[in-house]
Protein backbone atom coordinates (compact mmCIF):
# COMPACT_ATOMS: atom_id res chain seq x y z
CA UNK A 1 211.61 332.46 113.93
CA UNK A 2 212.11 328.71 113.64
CA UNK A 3 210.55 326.49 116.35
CA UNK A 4 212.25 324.41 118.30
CA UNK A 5 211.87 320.45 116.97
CA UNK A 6 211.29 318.13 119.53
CA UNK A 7 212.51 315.17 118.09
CA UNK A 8 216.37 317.02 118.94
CA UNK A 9 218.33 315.90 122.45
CA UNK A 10 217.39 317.23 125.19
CA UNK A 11 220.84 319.09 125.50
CA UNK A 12 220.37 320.13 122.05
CA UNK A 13 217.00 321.25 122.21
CA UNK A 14 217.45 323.45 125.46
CA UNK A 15 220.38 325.05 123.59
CA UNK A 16 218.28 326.26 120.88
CA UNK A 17 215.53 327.15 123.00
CA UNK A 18 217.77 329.70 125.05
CA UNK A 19 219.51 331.19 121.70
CA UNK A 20 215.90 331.73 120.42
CA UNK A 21 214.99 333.73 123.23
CA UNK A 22 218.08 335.90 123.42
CA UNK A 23 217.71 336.38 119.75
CA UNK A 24 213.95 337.31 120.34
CA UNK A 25 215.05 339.54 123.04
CA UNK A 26 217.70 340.88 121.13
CA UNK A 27 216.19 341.73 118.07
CA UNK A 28 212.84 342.98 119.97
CA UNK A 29 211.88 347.48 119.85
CA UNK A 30 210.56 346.84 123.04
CA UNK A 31 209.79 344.49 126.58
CA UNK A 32 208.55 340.82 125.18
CA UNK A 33 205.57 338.92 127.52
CA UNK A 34 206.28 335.47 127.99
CA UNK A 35 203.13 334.58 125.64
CA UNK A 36 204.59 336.01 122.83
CA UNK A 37 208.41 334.76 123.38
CA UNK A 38 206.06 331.39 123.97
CA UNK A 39 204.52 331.68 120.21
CA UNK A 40 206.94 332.74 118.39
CA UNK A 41 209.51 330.11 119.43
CA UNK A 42 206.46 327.34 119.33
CA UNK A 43 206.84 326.08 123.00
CA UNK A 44 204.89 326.31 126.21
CA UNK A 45 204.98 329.31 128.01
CA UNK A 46 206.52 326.93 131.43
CA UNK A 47 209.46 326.15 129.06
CA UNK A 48 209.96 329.58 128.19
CA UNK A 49 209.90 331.26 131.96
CA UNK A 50 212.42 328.45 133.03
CA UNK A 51 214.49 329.27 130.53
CA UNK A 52 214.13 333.40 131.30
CA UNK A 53 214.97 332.83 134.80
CA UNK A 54 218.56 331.35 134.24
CA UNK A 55 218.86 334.35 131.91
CA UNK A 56 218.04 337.13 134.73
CA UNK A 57 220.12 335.39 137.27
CA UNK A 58 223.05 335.91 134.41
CA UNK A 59 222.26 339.29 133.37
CA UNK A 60 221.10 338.50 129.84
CA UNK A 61 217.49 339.17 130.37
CA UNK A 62 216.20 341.80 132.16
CA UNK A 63 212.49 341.85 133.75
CA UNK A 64 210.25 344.91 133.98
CA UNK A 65 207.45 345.73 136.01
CA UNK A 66 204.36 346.21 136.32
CA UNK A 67 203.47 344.01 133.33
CA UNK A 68 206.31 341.18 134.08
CA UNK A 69 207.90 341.74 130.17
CA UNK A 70 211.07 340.92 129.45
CA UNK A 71 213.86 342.77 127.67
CA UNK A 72 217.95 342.60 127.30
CA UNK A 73 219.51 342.77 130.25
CA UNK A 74 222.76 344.32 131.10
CA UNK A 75 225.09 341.80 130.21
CA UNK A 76 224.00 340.79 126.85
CA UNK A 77 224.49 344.67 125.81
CA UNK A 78 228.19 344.50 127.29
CA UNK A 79 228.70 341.16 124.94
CA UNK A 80 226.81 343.36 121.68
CA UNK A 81 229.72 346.59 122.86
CA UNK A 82 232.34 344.66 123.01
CA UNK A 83 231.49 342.56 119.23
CA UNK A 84 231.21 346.10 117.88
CA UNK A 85 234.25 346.93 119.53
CA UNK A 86 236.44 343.84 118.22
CA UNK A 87 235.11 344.04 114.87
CA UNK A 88 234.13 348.09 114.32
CA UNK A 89 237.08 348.58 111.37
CA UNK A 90 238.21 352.01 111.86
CA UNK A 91 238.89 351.42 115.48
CA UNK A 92 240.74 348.51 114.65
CA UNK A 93 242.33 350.16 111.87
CA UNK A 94 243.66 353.40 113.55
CA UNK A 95 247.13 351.76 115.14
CA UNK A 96 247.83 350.35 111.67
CA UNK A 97 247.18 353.36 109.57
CA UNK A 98 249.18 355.29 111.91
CA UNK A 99 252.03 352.89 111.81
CA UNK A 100 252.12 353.10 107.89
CA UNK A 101 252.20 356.40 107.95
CA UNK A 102 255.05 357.09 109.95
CA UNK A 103 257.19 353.98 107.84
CA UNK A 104 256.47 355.63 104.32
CA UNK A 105 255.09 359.07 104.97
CA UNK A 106 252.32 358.43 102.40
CA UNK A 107 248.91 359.30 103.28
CA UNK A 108 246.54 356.37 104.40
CA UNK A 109 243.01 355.83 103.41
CA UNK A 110 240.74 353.49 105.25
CA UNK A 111 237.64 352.61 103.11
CA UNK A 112 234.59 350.39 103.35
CA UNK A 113 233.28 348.15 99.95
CA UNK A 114 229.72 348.84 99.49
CA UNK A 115 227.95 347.80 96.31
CA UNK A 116 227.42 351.34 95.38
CA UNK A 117 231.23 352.45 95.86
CA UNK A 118 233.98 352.61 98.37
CA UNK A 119 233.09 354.35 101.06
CA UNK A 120 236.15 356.32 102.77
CA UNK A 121 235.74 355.74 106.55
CA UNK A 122 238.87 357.55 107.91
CA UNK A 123 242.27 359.26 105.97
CA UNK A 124 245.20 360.02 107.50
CA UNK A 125 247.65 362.83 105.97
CA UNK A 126 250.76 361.90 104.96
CA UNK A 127 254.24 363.58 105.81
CA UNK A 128 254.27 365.62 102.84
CA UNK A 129 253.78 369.66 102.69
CA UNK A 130 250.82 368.94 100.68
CA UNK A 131 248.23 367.87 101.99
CA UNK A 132 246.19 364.68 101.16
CA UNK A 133 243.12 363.20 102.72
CA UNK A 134 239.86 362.02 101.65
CA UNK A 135 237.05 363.25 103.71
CA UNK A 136 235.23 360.85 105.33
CA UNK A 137 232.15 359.49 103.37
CA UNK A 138 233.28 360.21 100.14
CA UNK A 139 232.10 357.34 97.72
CA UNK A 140 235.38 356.30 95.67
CA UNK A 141 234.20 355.25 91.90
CA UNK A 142 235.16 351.39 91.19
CA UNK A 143 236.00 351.97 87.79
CA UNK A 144 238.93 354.98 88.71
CA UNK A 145 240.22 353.99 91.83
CA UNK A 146 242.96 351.52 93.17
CA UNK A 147 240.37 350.03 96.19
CA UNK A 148 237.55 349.78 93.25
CA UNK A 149 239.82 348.00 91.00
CA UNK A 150 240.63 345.77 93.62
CA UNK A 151 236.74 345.37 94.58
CA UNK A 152 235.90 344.77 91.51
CA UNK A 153 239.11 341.60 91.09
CA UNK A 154 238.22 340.32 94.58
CA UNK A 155 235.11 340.55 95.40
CA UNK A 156 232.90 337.01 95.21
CA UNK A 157 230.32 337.58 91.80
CA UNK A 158 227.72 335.30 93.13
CA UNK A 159 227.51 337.48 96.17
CA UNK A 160 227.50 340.86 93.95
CA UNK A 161 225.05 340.07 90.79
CA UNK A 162 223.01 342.88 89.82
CA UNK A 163 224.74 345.13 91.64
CA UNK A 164 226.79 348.56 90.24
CA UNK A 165 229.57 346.78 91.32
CA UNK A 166 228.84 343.69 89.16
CA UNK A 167 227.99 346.82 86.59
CA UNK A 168 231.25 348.02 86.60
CA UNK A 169 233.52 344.74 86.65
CA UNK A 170 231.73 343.60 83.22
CA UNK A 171 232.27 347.14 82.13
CA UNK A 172 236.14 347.32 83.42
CA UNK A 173 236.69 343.28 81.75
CA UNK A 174 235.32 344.37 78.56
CA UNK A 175 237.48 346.70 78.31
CA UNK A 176 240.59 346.10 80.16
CA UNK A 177 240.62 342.07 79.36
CA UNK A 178 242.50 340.30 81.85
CA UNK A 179 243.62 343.23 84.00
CA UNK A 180 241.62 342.40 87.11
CA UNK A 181 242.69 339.00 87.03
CA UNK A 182 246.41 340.41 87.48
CA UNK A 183 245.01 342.06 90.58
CA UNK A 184 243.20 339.69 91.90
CA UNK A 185 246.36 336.87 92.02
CA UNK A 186 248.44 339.95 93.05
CA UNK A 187 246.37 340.99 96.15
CA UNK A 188 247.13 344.75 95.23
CA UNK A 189 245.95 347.22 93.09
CA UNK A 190 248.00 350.60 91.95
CA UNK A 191 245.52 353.44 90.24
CA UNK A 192 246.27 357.12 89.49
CA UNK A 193 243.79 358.76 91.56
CA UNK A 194 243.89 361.97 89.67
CA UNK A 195 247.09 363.67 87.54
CA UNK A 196 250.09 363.55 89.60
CA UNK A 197 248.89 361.53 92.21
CA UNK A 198 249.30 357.85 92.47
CA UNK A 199 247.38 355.13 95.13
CA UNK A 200 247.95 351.85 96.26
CA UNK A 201 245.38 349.66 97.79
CA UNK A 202 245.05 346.34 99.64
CA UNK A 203 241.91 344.46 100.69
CA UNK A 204 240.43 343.68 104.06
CA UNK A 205 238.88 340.44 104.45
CA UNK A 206 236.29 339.86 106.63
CA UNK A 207 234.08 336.44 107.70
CA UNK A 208 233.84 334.01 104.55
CA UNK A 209 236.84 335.33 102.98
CA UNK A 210 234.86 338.46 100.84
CA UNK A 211 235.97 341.66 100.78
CA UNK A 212 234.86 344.18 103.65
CA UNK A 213 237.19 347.51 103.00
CA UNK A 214 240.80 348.68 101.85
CA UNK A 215 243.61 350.40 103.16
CA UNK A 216 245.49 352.07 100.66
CA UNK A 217 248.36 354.55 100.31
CA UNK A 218 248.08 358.02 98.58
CA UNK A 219 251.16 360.48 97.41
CA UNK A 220 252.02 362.47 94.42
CA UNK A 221 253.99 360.16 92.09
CA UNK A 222 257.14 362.21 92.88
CA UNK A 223 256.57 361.29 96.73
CA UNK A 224 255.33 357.44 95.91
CA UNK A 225 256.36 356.75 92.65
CA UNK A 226 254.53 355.55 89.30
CA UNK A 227 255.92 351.97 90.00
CA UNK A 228 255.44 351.33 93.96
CA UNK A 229 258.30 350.07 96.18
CA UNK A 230 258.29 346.21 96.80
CA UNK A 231 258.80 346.88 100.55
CA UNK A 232 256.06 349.61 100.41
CA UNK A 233 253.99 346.83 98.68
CA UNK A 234 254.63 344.27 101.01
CA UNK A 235 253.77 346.59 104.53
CA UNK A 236 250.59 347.23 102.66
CA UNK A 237 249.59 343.75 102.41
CA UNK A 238 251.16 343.06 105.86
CA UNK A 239 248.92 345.33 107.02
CA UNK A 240 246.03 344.26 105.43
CA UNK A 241 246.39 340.92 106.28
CA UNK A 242 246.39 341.82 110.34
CA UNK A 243 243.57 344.09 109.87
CA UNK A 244 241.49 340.70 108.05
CA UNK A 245 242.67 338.59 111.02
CA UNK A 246 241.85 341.04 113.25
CA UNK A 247 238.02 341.28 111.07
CA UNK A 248 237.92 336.76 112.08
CA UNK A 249 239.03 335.66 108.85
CA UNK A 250 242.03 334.31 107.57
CA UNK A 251 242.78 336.13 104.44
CA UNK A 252 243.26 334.37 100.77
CA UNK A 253 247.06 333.31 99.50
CA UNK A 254 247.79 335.37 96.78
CA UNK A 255 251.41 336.17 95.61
């Protein structure tokens, strides 16, 4: 942990100070003694119990006895529940998923990019007598699906190198030249997941502007079609585009 210079304002420098400690705390197994929270910052241990009162009187540090550690205190764990809330992507997903569904009757696959795959995190059946979901935690190949073909067009390479996704987009542009490119300034992808079934998938943006998941739409290609409705197209990307909002970024133009 970085120490807190003393050549900053005074304003400045308190600031840090008290973001040091609730990171400390934060990140902590266990009750911290004001020695410790005192070395590891690099200030006086004075400094450092100043600072930890203002904290208990405002619930973000909590003080246990005997032993006079500190820990996090109520309110800083009702700040981390309700980050996981506002940015946990299924739960923010469900309302759109559900909303697609009943506008196309396709099913609707909510999946998370991970360097290894795409990791399905919820599926939704659509209307039809057949049945179609994904269970949840199945790993989605890049190279055969519509949300890895769109990982692989959108995702940023300096942030991916040496990675099986890196893998697979120099093994998908040598030998599909040009194809992710046409995904990437389309901001939608369109795979056959298996014979007779066709998918559709849009990316979910989260901070910086990379890649975080998909939502995508599944059918048999009599139900969806080989060549995907513009209006089905366009909720897709609708939807994707709240769902990156929603994730505190504001997506990329593409057209």
């Amino acid at each position: 942990m970085p120490t807190v210079a003393k050549s900053l304002g005074e304003g400045t420098q308190a600031a840090l100070l008290t973001v040091a400690i609730i990171d400390r705390l934060a990140q902590s197994d266990g009750p911290v003694s004001v020695s410790d929270l005192a070395k590891e910052v690099g200030t006086s241990k004075s400094r450092i119990f100043r600072h930890l009162q203002t904290l208990l009187n405002a619930g973000i540090a909590t003080r246990y006895e005997p032993g006079g550690q500190y820990g996090v205190g109520p309110k800083l764990v009702d700040i981390g529940r309700a980050i996981n809330r506002r940015y946990d992507l299924v739960n923010l997903a469900t309302s759109v998923m559900h909303d697609l569904r009943e506008s196309f009757g396709h099913s609707v696959i909510l999946s998370r990019v991970e360097h290894h795959g795409i990791e399905v995190l919820k599926s939704i059946s659509g209307k039809s007598p057949i049945v179609l979901e994904i269970r949840p935690g199945t790993v989605l190949p890049f190279l055969t699906s519509a949300q890895g073909k769109l990982a692989m067009a959108v995702a940023q390479a300096s942030l991916n190198s040496g990675t099986p996704l890196a893998a697979a987009r120099a093994t998908y542009e040598r030998e599909r030249p040009g194809e992710l490119e046409v995904v990437r300034q389309a901001g939608i992808s369109v795979a056959q997941m298996r014979e007779g079934l066709n998918g559709v998938a849009a990316p979910i943006f989260g901070p910086a502007d990379q890649i975080v998941g998909t939502i995508a739409l599944l059918d048999t290609v009599a139900d969806i079609g080989r060549e995907i409705e513009p209006a089905t197209i366009e909720a897709l990307k609708s939807a994707a585009q709240r769902l990156s909002e929603s994730m505190g970024t504001t997506p990329k133009k593409v057209s």
